[in-house]
C-alpha atoms as a PDB file:
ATOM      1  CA  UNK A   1       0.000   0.000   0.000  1.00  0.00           C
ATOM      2  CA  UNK A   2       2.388   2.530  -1.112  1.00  0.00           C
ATOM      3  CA  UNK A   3       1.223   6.212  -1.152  1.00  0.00           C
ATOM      4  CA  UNK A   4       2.412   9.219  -3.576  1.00  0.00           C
ATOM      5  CA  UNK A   5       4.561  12.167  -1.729  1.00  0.00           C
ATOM      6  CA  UNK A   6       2.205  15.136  -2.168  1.00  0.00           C
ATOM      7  CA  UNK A   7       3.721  17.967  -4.350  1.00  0.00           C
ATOM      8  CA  UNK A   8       4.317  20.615  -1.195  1.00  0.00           C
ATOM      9  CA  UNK A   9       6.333  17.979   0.267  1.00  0.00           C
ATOM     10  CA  UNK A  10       8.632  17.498  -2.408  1.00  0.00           C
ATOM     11  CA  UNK A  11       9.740  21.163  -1.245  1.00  0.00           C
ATOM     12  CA  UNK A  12      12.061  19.400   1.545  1.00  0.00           C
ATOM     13  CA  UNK A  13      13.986  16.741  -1.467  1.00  0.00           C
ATOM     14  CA  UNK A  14      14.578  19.856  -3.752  1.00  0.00           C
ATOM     15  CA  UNK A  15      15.851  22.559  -1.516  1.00  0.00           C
ATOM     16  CA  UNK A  16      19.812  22.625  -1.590  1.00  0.00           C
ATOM     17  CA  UNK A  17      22.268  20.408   0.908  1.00  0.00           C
ATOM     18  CA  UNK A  18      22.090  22.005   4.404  1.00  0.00           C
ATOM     19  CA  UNK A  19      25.114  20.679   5.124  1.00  0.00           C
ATOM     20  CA  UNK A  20      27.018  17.481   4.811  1.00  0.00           C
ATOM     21  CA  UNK A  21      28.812  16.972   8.024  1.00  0.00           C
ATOM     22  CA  UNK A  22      27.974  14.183   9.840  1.00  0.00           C
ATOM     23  CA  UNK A  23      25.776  14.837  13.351  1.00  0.00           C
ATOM     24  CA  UNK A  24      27.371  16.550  15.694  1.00  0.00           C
ATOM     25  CA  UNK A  25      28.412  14.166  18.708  1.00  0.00           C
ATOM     26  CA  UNK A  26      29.912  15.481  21.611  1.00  0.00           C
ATOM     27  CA  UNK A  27      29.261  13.859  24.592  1.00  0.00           C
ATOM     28  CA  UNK A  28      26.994  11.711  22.526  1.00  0.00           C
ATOM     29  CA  UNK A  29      28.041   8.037  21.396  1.00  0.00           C
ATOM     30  CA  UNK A  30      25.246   7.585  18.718  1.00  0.00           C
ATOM     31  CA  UNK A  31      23.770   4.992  21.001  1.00  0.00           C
ATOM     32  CA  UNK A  32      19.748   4.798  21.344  1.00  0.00           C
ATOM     33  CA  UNK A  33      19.631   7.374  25.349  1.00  0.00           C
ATOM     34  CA  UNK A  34      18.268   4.810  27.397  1.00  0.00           C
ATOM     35  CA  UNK A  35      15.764   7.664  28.736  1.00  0.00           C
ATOM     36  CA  UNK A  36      13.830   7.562  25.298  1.00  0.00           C
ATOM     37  CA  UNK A  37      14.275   3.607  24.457  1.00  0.00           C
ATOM     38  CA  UNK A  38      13.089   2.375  27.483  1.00  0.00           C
ATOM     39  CA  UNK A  39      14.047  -1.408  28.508  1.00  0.00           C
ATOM     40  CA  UNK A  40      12.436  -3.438  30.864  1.00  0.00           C
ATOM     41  CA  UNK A  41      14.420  -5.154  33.804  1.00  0.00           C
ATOM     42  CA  UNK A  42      14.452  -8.430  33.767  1.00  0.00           C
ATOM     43  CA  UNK A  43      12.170  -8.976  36.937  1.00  0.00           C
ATOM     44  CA  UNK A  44       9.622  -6.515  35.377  1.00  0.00           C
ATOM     45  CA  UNK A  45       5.860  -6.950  36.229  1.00  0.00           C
ATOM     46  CA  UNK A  46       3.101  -5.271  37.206  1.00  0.00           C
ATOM     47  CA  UNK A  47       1.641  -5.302  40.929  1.00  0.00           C
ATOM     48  CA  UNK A  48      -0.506  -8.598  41.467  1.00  0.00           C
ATOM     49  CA  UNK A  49      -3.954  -9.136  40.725  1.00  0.00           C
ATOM     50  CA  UNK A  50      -5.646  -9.163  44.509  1.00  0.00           C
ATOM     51  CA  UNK A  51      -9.628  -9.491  42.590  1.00  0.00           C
ATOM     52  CA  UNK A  52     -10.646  -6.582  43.950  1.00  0.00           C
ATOM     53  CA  UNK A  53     -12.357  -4.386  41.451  1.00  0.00           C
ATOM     54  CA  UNK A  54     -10.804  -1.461  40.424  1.00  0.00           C
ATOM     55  CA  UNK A  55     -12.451   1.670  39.878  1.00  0.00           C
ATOM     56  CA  UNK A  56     -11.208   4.909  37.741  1.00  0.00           C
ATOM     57  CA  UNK A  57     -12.834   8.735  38.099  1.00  0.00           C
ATOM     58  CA  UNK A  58     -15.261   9.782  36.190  1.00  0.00           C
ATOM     59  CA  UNK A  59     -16.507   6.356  35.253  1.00  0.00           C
ATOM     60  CA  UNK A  60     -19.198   3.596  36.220  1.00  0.00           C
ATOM     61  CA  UNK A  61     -17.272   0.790  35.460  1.00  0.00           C
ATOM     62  CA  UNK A  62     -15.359  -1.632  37.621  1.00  0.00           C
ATOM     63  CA  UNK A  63     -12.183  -4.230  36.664  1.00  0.00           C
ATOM     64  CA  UNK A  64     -10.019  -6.899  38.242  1.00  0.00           C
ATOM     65  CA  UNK A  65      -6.491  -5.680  37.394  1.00  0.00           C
ATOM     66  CA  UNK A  66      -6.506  -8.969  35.187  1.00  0.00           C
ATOM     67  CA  UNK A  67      -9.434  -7.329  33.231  1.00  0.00           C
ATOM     68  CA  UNK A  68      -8.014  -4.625  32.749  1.00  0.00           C
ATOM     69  CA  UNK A  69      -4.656  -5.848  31.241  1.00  0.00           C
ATOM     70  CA  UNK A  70      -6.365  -8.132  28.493  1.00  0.00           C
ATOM     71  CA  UNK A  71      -5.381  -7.176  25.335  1.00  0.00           C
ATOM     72  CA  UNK A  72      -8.001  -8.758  23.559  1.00  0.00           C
ATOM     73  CA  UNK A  73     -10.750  -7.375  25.068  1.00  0.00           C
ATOM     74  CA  UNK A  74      -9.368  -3.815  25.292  1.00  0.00           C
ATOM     75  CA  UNK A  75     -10.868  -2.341  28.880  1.00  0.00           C
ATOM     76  CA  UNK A  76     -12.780   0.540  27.750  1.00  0.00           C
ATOM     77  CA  UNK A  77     -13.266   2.866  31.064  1.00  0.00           C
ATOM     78  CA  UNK A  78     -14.571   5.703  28.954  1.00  0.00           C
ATOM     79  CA  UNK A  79     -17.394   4.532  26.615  1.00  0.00           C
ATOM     80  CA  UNK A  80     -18.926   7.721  25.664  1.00  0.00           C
ATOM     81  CA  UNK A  81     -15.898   9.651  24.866  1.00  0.00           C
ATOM     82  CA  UNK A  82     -15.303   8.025  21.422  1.00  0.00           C
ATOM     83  CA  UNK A  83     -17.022   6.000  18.438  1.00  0.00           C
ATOM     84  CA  UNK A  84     -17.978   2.152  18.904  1.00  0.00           C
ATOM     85  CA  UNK A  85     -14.753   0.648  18.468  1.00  0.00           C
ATOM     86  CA  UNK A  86     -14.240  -1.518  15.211  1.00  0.00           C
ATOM     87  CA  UNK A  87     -13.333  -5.436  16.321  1.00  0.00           C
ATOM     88  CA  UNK A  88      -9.537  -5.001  15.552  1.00  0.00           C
ATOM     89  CA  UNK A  89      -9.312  -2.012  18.095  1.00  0.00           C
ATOM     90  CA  UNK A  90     -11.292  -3.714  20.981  1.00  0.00           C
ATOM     91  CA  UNK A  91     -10.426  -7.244  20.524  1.00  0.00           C
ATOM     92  CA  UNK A  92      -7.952  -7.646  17.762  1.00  0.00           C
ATOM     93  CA  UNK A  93      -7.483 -11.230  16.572  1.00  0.00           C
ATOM     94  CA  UNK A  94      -5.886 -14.187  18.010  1.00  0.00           C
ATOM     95  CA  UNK A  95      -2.944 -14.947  18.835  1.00  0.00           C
ATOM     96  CA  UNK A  96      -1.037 -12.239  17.070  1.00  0.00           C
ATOM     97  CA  UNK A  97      -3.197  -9.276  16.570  1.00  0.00           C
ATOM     98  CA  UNK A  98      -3.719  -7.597  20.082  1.00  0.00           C
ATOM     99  CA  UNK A  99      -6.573  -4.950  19.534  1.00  0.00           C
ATOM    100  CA  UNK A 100      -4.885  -1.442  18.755  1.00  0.00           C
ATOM    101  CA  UNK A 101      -7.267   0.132  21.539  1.00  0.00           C
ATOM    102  CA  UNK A 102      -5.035  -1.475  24.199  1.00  0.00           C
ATOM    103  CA  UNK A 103      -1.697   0.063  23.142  1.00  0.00           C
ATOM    104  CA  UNK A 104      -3.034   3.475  21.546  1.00  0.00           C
ATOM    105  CA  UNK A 105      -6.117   3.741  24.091  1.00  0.00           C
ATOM    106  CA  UNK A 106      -9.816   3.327  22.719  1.00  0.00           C
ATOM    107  CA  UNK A 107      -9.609   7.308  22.312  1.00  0.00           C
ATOM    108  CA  UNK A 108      -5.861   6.879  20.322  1.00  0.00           C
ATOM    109  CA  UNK A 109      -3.892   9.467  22.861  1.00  0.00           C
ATOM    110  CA  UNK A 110      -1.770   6.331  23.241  1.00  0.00           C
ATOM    111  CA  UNK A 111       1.475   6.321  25.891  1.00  0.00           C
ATOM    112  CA  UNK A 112       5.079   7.090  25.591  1.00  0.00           C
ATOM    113  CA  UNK A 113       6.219   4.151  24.711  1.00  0.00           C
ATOM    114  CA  UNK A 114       3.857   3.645  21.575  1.00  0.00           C
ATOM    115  CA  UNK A 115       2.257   6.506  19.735  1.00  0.00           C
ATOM    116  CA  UNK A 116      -0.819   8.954  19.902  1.00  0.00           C
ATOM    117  CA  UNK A 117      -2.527   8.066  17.316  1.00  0.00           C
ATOM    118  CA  UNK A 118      -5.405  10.321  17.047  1.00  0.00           C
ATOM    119  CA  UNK A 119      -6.331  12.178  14.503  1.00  0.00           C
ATOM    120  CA  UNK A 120      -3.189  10.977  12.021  1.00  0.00           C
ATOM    121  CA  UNK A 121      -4.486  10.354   8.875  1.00  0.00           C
ATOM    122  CA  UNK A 122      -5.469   7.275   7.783  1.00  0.00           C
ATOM    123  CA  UNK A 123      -3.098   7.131   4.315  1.00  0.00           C
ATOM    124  CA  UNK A 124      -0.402   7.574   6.843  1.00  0.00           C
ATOM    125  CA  UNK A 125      -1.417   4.895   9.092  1.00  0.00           C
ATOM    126  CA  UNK A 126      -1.758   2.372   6.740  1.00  0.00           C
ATOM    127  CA  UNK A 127       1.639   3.289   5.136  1.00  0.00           C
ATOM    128  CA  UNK A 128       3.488   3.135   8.862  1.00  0.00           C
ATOM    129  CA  UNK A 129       2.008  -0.038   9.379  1.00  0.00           C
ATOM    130  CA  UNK A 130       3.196  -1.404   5.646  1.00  0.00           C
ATOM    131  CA  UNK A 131       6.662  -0.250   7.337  1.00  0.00           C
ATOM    132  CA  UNK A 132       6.839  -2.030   9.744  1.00  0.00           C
ATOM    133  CA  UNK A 133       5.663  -5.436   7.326  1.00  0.00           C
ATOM    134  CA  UNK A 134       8.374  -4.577   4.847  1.00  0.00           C
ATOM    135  CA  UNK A 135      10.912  -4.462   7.687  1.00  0.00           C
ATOM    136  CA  UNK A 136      11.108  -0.603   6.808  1.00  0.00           C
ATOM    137  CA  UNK A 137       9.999   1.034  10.499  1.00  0.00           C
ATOM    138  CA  UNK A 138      12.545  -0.150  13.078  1.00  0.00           C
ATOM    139  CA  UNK A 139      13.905   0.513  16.226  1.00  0.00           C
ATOM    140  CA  UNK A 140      17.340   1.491  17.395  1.00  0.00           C
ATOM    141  CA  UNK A 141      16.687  -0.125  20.786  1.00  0.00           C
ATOM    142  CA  UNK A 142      15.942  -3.843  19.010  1.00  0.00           C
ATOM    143  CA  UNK A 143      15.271  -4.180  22.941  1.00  0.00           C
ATOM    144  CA  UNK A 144      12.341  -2.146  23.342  1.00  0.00           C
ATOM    145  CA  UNK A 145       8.912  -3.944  23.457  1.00  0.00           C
ATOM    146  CA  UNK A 146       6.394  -2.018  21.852  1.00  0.00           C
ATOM    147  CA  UNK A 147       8.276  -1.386  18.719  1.00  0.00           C
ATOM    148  CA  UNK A 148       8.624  -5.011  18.144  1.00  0.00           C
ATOM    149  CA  UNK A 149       5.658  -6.493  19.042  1.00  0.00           C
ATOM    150  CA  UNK A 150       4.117  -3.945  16.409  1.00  0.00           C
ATOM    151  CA  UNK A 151       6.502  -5.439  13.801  1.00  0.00           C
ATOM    152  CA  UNK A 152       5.160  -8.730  14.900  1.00  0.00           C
ATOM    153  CA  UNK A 153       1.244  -7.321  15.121  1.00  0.00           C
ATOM    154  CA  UNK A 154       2.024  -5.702  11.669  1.00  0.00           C
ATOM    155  CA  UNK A 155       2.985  -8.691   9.735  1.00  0.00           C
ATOM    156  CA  UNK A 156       0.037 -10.740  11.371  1.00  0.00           C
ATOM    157  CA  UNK A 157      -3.278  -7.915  10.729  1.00  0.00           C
ATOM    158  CA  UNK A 158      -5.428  -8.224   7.482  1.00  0.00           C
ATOM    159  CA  UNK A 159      -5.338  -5.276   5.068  1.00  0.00           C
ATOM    160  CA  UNK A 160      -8.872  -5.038   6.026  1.00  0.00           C
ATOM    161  CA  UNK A 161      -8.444  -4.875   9.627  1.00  0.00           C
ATOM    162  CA  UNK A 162      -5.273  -1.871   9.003  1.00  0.00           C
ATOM    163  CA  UNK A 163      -7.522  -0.191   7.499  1.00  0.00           C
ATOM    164  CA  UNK A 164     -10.726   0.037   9.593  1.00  0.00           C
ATOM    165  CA  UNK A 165      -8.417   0.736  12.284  1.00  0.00           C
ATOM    166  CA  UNK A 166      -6.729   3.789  10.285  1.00  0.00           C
ATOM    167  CA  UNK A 167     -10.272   4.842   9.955  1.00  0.00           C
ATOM    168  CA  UNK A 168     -11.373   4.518  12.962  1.00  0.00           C
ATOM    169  CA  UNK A 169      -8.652   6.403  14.581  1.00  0.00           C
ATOM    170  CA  UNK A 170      -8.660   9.268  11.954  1.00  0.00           C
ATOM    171  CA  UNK A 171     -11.673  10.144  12.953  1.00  0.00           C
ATOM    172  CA  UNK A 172     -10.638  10.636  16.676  1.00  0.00           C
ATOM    173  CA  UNK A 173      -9.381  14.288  18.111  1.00  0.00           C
ATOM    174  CA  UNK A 174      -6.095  14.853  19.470  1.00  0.00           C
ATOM    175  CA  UNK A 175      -6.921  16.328  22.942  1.00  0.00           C
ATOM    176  CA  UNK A 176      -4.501  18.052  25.447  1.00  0.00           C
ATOM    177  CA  UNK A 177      -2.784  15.400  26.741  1.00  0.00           C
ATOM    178  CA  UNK A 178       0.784  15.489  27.838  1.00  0.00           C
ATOM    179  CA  UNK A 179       2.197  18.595  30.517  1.00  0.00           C
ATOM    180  CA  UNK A 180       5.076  20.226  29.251  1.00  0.00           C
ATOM    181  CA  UNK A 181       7.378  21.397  32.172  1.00  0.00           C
ATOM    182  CA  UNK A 182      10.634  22.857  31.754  1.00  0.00           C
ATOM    183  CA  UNK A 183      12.744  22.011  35.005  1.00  0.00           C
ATOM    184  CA  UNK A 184      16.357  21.095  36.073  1.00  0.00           C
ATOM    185  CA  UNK A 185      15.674  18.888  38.406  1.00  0.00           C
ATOM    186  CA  UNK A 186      12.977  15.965  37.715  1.00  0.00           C
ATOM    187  CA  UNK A 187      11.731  13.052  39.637  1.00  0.00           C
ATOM    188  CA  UNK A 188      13.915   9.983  40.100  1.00  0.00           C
ATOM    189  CA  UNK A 189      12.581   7.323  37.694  1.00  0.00           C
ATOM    190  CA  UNK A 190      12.280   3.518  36.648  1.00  0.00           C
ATOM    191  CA  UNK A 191      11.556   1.524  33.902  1.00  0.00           C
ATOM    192  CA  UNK A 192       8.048  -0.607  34.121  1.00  0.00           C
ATOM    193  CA  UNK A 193       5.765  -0.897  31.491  1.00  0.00           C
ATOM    194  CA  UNK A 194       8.052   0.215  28.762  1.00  0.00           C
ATOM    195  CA  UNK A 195       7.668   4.015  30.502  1.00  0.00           C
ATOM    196  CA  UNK A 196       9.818   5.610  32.711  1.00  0.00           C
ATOM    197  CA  UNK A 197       7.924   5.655  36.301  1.00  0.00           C
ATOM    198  CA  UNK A 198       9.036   7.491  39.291  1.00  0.00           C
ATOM    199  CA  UNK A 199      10.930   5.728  42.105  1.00  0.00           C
ATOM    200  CA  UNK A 200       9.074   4.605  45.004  1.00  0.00           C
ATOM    201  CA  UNK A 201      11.310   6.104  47.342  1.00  0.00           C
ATOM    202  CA  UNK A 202      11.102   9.860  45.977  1.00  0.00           C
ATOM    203  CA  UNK A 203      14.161  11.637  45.084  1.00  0.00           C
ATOM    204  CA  UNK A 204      15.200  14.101  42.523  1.00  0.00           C
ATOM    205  CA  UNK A 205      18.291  14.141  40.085  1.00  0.00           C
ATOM    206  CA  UNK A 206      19.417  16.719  37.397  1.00  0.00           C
ATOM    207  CA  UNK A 207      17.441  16.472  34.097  1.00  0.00           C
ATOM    208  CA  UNK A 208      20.684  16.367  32.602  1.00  0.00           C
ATOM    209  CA  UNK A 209      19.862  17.063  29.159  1.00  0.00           C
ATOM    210  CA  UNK A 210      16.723  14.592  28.835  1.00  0.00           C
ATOM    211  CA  UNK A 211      13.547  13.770  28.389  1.00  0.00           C
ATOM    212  CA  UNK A 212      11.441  12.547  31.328  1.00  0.00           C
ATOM    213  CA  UNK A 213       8.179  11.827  30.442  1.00  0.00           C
ATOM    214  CA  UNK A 214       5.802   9.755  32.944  1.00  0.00           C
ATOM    215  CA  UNK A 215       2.573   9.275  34.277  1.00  0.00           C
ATOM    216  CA  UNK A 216       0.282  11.854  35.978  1.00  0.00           C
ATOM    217  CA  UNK A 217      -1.477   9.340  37.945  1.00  0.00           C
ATOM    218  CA  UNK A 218       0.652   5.700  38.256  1.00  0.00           C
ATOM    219  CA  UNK A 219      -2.209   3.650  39.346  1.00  0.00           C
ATOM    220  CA  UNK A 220      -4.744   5.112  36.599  1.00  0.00           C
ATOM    221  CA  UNK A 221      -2.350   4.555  33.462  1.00  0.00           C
ATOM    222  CA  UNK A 222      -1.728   0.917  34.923  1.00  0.00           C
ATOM    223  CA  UNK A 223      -4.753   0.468  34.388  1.00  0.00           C
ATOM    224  CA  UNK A 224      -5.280   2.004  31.291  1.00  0.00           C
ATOM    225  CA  UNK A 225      -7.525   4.706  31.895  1.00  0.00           C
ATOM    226  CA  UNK A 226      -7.533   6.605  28.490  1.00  0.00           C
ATOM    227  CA  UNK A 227      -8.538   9.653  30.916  1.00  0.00           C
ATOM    228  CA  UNK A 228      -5.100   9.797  33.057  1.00  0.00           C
ATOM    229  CA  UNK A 229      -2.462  11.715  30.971  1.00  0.00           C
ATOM    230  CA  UNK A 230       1.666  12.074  31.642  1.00  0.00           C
ATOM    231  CA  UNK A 231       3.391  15.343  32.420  1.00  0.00           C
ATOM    232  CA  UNK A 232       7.434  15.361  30.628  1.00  0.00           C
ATOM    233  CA  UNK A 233       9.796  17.349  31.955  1.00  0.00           C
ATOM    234  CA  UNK A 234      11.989  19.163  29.826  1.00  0.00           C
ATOM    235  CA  UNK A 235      15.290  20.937  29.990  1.00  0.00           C
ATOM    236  CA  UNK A 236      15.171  24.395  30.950  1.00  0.00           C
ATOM    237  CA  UNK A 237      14.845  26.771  27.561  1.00  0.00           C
ATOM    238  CA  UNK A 238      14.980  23.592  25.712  1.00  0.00           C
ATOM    239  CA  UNK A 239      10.929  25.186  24.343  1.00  0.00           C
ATOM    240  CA  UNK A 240      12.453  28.312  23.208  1.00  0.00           C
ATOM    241  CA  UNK A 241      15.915  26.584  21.766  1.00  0.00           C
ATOM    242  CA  UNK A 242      13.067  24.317  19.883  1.00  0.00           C
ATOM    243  CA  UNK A 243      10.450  26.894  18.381  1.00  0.00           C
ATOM    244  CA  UNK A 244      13.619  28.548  16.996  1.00  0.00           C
ATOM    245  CA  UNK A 245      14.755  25.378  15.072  1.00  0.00           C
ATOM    246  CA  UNK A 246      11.267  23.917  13.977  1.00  0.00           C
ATOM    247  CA  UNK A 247       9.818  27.683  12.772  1.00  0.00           C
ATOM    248  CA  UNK A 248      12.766  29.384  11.218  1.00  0.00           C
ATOM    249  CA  UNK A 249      15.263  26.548  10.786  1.00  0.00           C
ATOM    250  CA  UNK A 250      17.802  27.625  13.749  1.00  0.00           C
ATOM    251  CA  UNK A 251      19.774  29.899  11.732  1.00  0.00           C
ATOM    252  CA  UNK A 252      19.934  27.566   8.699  1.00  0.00           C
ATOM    253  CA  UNK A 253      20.521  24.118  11.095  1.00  0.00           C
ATOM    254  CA  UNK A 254      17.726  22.703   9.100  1.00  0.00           C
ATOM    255  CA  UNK A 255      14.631  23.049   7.646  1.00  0.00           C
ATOM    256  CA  UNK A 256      11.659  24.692   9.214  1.00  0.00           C
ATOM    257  CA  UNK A 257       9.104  22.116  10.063  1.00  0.00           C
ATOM    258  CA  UNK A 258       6.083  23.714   8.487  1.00  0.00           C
ATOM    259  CA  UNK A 259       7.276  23.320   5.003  1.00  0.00           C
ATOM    260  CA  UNK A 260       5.734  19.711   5.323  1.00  0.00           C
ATOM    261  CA  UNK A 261       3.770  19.726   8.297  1.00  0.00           C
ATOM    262  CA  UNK A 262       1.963  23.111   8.423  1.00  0.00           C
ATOM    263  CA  UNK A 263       2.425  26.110   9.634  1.00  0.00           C
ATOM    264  CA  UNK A 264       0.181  25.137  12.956  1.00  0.00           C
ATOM    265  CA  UNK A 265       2.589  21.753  12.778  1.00  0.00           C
ATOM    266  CA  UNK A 266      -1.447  19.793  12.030  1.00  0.00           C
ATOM    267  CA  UNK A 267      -0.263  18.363   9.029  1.00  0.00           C
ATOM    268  CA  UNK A 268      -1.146  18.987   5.434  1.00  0.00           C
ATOM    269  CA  UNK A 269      -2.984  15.956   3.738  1.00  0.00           C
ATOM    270  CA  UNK A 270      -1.426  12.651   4.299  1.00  0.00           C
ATOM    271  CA  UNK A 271       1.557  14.232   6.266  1.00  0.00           C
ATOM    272  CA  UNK A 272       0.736  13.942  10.016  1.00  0.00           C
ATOM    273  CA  UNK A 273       0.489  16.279  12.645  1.00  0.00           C
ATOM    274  CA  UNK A 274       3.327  17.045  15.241  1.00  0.00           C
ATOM    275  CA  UNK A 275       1.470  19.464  17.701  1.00  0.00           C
ATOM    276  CA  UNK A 276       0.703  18.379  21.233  1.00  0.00           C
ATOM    277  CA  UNK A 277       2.213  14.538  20.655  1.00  0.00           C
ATOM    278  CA  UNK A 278       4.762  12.824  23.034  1.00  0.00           C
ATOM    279  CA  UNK A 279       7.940  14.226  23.334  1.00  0.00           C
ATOM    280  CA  UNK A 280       9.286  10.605  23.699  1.00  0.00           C
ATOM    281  CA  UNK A 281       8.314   9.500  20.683  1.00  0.00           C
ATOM    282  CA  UNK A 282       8.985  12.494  18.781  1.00  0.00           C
ATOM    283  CA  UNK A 283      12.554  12.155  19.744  1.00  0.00           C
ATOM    284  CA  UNK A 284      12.483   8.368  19.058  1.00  0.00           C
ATOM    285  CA  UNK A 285      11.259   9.075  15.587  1.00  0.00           C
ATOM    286  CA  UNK A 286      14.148  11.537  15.019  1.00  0.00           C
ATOM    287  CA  UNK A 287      16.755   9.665  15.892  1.00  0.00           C
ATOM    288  CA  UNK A 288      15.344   6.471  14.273  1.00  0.00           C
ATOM    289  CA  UNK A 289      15.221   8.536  10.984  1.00  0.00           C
ATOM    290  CA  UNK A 290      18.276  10.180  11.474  1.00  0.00           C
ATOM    291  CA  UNK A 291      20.224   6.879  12.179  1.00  0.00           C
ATOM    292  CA  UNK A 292      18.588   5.212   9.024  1.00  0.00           C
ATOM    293  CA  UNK A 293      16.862   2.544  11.122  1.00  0.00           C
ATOM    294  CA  UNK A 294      13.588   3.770  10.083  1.00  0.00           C
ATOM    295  CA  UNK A 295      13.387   3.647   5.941  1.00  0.00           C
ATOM    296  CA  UNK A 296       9.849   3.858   4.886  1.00  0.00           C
ATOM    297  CA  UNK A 297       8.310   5.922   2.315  1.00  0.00           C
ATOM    298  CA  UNK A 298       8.361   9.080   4.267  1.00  0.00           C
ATOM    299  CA  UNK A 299      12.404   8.881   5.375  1.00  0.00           C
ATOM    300  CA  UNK A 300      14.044  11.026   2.026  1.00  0.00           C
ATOM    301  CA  UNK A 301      12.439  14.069   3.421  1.00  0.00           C
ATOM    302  CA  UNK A 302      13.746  13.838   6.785  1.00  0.00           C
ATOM    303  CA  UNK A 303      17.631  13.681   5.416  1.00  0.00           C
ATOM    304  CA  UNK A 304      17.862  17.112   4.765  1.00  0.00           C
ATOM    305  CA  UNK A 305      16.288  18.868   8.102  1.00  0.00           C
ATOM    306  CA  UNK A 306      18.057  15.918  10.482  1.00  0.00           C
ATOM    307  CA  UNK A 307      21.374  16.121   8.448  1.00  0.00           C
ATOM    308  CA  UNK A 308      23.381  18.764  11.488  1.00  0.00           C
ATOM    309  CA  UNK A 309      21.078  18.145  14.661  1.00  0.00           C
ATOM    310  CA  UNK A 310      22.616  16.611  17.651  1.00  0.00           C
ATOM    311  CA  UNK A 311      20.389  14.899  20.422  1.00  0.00           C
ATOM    312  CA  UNK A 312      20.291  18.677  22.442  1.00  0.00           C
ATOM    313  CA  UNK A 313      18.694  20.010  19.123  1.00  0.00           C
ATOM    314  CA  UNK A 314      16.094  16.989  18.814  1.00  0.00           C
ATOM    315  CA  UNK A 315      15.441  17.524  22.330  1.00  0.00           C
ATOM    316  CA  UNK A 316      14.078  20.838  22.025  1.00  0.00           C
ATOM    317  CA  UNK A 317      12.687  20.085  18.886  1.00  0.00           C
ATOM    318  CA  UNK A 318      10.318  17.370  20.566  1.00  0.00           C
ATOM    319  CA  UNK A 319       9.725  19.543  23.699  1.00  0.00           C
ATOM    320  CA  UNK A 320       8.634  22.514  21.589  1.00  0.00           C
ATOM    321  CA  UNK A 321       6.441  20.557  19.418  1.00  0.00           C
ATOM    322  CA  UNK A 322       4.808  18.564  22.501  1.00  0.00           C
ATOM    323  CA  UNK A 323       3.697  21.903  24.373  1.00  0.00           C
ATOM    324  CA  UNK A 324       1.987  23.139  21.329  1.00  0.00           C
ATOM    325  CA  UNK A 325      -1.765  22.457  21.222  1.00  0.00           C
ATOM    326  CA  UNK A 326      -3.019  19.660  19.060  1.00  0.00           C
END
């Protein structure tokens, strides 16, 4: 299912070389930060089921953690805040196809460790997930779950069930979803869940150039509650350093982002929206492209604007983009 480049994008592969030094380095190794490619421990799990129900705000519904953690019969907490859910987002298909709903939420605001979804269009949907079957859409942590369980869910799904889930999720609203705080000191975290989560003990550590994205409410997003958002902490000017790179091009570091992606960053046709998603992922998806892991259809017009950025740059780039409204 391969789709045609629209014209206005075709401004990124014509515009002359911004430079062909390699990215700059510095402290950096090239290596996938562990704070963005988050790897489980070993001993990972999450807490026990004690069947007690479990109950979420603002809804009538009550769960056993089990319930609540089946992938093929997505727990839906929120009924009326979305369509009816086609079969491949609540239940998906056995044994391979987990529904979509319980990664990317029945509403598609998703979590760091995946994607949000919402509101992308469908043409690009389908063409990510034909990525990911043609061995295209990678990761550069081969360790990270979600990543390669959607290479796995990917090769497995029907045409017809990519494509009523594109659909469906097209039709859904990008809503306010992640807090963007800059800070220079951030919680000490964990990974569980694929996400960094904060350390039961409490404690704070230097942001240190990163990323920390986690949960507002722990207990909530364990149990999937598409109502329970994430708040990521961000270095300090790192929003500023990043509106100046992704609307004028940073003094000719690259290529302004609205070229492709509109000048309110919601995407122009088939090219998806970059306003208000994780910062996590956004990063991921730079460095991924930058790195040449990630080779699908849409990866020429990223060579030219990722060409001279180091991870500070993509940093800011993904916190400025993040604290914009969807």
């Amino acid at each position: 299912m391969k789709i045609l480049i629209p014209a206005l994008a075709l401004a990124v592969l014509m515009a002359p070389s911004i430079g062909a030094n390699p990215p700059q380095q510095g402290k950096e190794t090239g290596d996938p930060p562990a704070w963005a490619y988050p790897v489980n421990p070993p001993n990972d799990a999450t807490a026990p089921d004690d069947g007690s129900l479990k109950h979420v705000p603002r809804s009538s519904k009550a769960m056993t953690r089990t319930q609540a953690l089946d992938a093929f019969n997505v727990p839906d907490w929120h009924p009326d805040e979305h369509p009816a859910m086609p079969e491949v987002v609540e239940h998906g298909r056995k044994p391979a196809v987990r529904g979509c709903g319980y990664c990317h939420l029945p509403n598609g605001l998703g979590r760091p460790e995946n994607a949000s979804i919402a509101g992308l269009p469908a043409a690009y949907i389908e063409q990510q997930v034909d990525d990911f079957r043609q061995g295209d859409r990678k990761s550069s942590q081969p360790k990270m779950t979600p990543p390669a369980a959607m290479v796995l869910i990917a090769a497995a799904a029907t045409d017809e069930e990519v494509k009523a889930a594109a659909e469906y999720f097209s039709m859904l609203k990008l809503k306010p979803w992640i807090r963007v705080v800059e800070a220079n000191t951030v919680p000490k975290t964990r990974v569980s869940g694929s996400m960094l989560v904060r350390m039961e003990g409490g404690g704070t550590e230097p942001i240190a150039g990163r990323i920390i994205e986690t949960p507002e409410d722990l207990d909530r997003t364990e149990l999937r509650d598409a109502a329970s958002g994430f708040i990521a902490y961000v270095p300090v000017g790192s929003i500023k350093k990043g509106e100046a790179l992704v609307t004028t091009g940073g003094g000719g570091k690259t290529i302004q982002c609205s070229v492709c992606h509109g000048v309110e960053l919601r995407g122009i046709g088939p090219v998806p929206p970059l306003a208000g998603r994780s910062p996590s992922y956004i990063f991921r998806q730079l460095f991924d492209l930058q790195h040449g892991v990630r080779k699908g259809a849409w990866s020429e017009l990223m060579k030219a604007p990722l060409a001279r950025l180091n991870q500070d740059d993509m940093v800011s780039i993904a916190a400025y983009l993040a604290s914009r409204t969807p």
